[in-house]
PDB file of N, CA and C in Angstrom:
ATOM      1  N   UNK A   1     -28.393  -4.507  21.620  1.00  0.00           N
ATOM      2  CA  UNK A   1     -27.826  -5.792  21.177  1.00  0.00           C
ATOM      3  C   UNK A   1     -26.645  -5.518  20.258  1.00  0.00           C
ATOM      4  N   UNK A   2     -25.580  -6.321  20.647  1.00  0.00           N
ATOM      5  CA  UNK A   2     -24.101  -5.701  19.890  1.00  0.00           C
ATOM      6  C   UNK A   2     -24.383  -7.103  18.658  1.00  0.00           C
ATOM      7  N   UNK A   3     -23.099  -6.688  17.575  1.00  0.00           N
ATOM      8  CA  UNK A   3     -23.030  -7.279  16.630  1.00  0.00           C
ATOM      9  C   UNK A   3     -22.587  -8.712  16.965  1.00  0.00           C
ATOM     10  N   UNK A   4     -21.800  -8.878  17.610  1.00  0.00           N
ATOM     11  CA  UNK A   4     -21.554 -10.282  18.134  1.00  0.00           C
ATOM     12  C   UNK A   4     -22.791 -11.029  18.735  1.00  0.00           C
ATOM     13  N   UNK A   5     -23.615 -10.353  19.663  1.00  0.00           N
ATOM     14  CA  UNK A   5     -24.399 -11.042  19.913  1.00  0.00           C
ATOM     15  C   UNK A   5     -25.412 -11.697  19.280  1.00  0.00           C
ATOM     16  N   UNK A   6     -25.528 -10.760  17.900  1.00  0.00           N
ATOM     17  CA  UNK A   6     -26.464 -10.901  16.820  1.00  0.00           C
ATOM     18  C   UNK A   6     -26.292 -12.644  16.248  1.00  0.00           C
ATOM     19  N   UNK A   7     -24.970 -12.343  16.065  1.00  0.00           N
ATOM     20  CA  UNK A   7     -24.632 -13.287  15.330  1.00  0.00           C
ATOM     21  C   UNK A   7     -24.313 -14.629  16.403  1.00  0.00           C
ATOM     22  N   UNK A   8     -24.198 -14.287  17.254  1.00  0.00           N
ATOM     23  CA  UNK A   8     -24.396 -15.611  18.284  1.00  0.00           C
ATOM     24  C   UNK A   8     -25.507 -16.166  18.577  1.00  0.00           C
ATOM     25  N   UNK A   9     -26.555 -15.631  18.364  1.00  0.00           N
ATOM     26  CA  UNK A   9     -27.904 -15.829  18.323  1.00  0.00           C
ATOM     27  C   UNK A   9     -28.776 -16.303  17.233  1.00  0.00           C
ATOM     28  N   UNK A  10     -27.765 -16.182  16.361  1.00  0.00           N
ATOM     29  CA  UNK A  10     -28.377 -16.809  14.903  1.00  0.00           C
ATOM     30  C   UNK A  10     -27.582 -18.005  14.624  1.00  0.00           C
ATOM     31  N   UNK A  11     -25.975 -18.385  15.229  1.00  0.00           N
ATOM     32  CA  UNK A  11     -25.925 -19.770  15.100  1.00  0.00           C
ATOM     33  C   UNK A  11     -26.501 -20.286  15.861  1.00  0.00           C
ATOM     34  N   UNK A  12     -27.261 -19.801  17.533  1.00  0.00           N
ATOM     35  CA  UNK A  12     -27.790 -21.119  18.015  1.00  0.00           C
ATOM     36  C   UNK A  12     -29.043 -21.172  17.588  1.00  0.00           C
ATOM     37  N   UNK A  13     -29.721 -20.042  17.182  1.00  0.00           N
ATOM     38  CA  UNK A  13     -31.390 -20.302  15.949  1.00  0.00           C
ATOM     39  C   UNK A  13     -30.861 -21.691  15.048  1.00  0.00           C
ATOM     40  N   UNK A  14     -30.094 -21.788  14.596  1.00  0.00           N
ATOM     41  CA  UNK A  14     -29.867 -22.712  13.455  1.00  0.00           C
ATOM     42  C   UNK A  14     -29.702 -24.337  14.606  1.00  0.00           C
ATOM     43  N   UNK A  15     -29.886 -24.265  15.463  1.00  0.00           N
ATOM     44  CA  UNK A  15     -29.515 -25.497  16.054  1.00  0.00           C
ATOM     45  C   UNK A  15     -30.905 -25.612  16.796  1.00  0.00           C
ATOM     46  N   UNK A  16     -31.193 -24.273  18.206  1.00  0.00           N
ATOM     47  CA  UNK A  16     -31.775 -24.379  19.117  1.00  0.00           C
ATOM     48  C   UNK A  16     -32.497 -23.008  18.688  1.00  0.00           C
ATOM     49  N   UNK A  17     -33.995 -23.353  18.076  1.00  0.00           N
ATOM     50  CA  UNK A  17     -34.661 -22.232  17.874  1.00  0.00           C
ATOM     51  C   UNK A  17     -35.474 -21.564  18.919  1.00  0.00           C
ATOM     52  N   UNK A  18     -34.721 -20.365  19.922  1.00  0.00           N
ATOM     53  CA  UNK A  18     -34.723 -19.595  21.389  1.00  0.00           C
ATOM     54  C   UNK A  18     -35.366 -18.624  20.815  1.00  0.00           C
ATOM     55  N   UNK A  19     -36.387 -18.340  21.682  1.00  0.00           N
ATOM     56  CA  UNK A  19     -36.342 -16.419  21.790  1.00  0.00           C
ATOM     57  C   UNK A  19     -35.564 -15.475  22.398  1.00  0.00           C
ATOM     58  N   UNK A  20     -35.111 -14.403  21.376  1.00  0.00           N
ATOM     59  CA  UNK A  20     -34.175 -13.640  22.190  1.00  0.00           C
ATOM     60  C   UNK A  20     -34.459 -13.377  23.514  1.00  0.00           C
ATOM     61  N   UNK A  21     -34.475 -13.811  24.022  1.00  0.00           N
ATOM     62  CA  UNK A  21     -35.159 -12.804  25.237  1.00  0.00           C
ATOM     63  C   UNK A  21     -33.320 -13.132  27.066  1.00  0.00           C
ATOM     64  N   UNK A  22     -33.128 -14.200  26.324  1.00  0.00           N
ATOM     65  CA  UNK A  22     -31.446 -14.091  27.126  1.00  0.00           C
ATOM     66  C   UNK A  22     -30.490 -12.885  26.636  1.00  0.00           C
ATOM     67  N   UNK A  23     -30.728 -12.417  25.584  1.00  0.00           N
ATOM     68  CA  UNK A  23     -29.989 -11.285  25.441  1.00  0.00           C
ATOM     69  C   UNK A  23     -30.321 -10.040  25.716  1.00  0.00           C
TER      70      UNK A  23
END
């Protein structure tokens, strides 16, 4: 998991709480 993705994944936690599991 790259750094961008990290952090793309934590603004949509803040909206749409996903499990990583698309990345």
């Amino acid at each position: 998991m790259t750094t961008c993705s990290y952090y793309s994944y934590l603004l949509l936690a803040c909206c749409i709480p996903l499990p990583p599991t698309y990345l």
